[in-house]
N, C-alpha and C. Protein backbone atom coordinates (compact mmCIF):
# COMPACT_ATOMS: atom_id res chain seq x y z
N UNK A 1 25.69 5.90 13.93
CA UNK A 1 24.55 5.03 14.06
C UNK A 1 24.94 3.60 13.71
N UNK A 2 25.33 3.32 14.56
CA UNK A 2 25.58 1.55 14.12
C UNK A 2 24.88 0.72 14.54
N UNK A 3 23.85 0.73 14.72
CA UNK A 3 22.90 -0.58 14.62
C UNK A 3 21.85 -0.31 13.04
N UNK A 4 22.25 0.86 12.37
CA UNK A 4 21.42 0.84 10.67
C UNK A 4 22.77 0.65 10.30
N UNK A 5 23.76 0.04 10.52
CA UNK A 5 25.02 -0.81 10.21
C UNK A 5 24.50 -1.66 8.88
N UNK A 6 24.43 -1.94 7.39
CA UNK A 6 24.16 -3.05 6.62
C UNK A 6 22.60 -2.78 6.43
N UNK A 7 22.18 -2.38 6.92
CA UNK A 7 20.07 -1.83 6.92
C UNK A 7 20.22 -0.89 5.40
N UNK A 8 18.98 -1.02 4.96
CA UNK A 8 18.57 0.19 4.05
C UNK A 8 18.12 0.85 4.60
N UNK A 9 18.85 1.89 4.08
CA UNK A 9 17.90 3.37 4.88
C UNK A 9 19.13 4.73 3.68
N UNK A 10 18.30 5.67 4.06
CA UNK A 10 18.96 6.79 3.32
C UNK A 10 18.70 7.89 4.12
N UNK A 11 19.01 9.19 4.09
CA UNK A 11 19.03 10.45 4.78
C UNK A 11 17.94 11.24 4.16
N UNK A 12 17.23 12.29 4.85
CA UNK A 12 16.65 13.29 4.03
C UNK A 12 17.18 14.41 3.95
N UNK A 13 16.50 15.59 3.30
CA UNK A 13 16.69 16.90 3.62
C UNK A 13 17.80 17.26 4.56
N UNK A 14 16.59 16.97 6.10
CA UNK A 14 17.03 17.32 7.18
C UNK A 14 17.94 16.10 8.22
N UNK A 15 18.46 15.12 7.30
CA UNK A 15 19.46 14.09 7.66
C UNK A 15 19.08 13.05 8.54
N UNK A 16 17.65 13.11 8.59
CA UNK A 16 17.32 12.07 9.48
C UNK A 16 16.84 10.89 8.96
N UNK A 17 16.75 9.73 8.93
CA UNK A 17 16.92 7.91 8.33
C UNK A 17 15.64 8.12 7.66
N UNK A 18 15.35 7.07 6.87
CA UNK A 18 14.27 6.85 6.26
C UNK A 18 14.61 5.55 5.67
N UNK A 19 13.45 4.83 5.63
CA UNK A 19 14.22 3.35 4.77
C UNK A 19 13.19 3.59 3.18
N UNK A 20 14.07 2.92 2.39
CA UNK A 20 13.52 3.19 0.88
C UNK A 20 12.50 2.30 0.67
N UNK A 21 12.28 0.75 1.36
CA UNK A 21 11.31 -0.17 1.33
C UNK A 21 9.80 0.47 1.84
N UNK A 22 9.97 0.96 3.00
CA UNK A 22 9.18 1.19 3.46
C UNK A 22 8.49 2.59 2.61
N UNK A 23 9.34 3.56 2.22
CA UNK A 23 9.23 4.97 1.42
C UNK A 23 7.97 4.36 -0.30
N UNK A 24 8.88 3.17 -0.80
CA UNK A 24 8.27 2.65 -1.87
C UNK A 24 6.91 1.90 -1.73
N UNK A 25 6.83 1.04 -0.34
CA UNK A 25 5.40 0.81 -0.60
C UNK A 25 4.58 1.62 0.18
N UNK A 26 4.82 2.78 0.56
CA UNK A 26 4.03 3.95 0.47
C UNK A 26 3.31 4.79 -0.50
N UNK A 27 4.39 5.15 -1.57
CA UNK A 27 3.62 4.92 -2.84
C UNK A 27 3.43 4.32 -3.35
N UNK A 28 3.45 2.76 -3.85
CA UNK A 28 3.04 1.75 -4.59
C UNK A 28 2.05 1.82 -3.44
N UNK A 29 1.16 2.00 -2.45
CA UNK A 29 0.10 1.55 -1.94
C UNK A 29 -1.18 3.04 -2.07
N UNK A 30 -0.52 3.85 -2.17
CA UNK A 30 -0.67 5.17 -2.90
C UNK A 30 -1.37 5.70 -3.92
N UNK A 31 -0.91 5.05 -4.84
CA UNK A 31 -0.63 5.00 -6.35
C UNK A 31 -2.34 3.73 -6.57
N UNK A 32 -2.42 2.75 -5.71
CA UNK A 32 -3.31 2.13 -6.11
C UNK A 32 -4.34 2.50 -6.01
N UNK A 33 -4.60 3.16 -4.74
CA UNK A 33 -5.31 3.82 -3.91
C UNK A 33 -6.04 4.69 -4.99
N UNK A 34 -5.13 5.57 -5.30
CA UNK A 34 -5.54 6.83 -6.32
C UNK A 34 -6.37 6.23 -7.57
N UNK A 35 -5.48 4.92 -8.14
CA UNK A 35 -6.59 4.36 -9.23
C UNK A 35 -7.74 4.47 -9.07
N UNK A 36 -7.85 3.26 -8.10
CA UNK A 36 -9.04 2.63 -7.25
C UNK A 36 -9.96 3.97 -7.59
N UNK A 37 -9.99 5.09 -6.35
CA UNK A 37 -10.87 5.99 -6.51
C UNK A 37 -11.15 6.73 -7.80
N UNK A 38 -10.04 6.92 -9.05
CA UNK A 38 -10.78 7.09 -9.86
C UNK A 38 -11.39 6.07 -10.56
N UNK A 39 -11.80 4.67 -10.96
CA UNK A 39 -12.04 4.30 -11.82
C UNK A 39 -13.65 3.74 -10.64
N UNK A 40 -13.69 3.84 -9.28
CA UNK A 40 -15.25 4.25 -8.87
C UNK A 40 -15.72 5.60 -9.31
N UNK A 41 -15.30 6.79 -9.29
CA UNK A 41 -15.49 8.22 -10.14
C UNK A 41 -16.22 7.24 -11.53
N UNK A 42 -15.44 7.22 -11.93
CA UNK A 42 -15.75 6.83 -13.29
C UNK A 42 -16.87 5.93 -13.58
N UNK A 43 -17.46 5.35 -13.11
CA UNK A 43 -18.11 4.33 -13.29
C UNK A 43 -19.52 4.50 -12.55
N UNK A 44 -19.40 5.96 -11.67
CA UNK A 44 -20.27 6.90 -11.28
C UNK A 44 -20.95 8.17 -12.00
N UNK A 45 -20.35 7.56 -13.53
CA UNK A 45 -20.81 8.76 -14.16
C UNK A 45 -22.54 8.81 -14.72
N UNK A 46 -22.76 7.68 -14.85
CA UNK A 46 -24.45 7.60 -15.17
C UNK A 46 -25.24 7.83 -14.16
N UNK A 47 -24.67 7.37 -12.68
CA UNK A 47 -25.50 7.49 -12.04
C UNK A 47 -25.38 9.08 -11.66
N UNK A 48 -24.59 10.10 -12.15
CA UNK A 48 -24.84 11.14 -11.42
C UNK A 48 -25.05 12.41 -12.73
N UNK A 49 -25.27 11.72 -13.75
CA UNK A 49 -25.83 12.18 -15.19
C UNK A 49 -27.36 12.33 -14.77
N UNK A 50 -27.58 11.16 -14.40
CA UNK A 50 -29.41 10.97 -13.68
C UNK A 50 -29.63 12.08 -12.40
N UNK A 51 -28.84 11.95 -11.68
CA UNK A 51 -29.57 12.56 -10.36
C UNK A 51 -29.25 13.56 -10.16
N UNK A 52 -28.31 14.49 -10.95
CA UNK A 52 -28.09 15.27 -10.95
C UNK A 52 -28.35 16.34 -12.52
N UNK A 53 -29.19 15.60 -13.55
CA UNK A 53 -29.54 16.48 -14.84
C UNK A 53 -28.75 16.58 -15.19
N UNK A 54 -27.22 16.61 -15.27
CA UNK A 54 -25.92 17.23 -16.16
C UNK A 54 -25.73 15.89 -17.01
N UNK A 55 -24.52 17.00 -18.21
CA UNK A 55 -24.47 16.43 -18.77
C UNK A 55 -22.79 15.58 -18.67
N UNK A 56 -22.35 14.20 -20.16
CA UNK A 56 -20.99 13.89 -19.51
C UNK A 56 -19.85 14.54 -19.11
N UNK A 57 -20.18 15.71 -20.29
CA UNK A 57 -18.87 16.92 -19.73
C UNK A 57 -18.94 17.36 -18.19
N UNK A 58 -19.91 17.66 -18.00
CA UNK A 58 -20.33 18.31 -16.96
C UNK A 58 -19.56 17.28 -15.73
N UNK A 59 -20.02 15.95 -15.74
CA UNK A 59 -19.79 15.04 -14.84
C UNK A 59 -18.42 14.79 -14.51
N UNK A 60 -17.27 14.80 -16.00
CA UNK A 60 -16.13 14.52 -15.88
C UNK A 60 -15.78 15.50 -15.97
N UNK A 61 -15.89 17.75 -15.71
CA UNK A 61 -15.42 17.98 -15.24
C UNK A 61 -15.32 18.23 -13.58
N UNK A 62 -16.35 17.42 -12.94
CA UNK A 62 -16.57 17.56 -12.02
C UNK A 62 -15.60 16.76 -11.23
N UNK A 63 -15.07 15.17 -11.71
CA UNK A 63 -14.87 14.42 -11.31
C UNK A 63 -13.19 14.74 -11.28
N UNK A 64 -12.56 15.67 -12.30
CA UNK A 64 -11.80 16.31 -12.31
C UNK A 64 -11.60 17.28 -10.75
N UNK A 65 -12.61 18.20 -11.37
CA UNK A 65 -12.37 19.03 -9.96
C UNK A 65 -12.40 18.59 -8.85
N UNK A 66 -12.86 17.17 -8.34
CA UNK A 66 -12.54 16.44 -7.36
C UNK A 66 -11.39 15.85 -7.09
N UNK A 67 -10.76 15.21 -7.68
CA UNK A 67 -9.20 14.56 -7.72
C UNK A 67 -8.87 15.44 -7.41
N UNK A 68 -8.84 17.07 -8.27
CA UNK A 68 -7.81 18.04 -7.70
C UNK A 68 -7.54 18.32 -6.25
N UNK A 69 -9.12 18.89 -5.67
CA UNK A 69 -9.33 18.74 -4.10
C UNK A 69 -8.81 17.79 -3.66
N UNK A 70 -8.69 16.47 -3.89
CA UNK A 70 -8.61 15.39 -3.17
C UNK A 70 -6.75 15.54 -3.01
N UNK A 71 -6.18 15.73 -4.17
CA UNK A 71 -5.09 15.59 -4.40
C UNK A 71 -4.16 16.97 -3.55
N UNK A 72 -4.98 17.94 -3.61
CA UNK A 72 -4.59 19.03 -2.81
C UNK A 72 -4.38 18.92 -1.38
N UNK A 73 -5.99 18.49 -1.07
CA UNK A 73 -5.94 17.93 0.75
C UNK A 73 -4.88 16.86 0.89
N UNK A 74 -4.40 16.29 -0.01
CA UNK A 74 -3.36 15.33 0.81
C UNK A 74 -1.86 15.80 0.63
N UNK A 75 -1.61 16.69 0.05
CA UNK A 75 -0.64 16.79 -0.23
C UNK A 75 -0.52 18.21 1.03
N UNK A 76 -1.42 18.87 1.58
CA UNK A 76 -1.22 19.77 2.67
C UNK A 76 -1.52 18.98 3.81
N UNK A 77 -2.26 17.50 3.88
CA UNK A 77 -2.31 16.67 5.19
C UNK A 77 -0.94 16.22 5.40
N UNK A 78 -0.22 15.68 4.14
CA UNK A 78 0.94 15.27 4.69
C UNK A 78 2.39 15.85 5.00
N UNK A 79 2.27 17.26 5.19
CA UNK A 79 3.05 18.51 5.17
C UNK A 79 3.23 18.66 6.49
């Protein structure tokens, strides 16, 4: 392959290119992403203390059991 001659890039698994720039702000864009949605979770907790009667446990284990789902579906979307 000589035109990724001097390029970043690295091999996988199955030996085919990948560049590490591009690999890293995949997760650094990722990673924010994931904040982001929890700290709206979070800041959703009164309002769903109210409309839903539960209590904070209740809410943050809910908000729990959501990340998990969330974290599950993406990790079998990107498979």
């Amino acid at each position: 392959m000589p035109e990724l001659m001097g390029k970043d890039y690295s091999k996988d698994i199955h030996g085919n290119h990948y560049f590490r720039n591009v690999m890293f702000a995949m997760i650094l864009i990722g990673t924010f992403a994931g904040m982001l949605g929890q700290t709206f979770l979070s800041t959703a907790y009164p309002t769903l203390m109210d409309k839903f009667n539960i209590s904070l446990s209740t809410a943050q284990g809910q908000r729990h059991g959501t990340c998990l789902l969330m974290e599950l579906w993406f990790q079998y979307q990107l498979i």
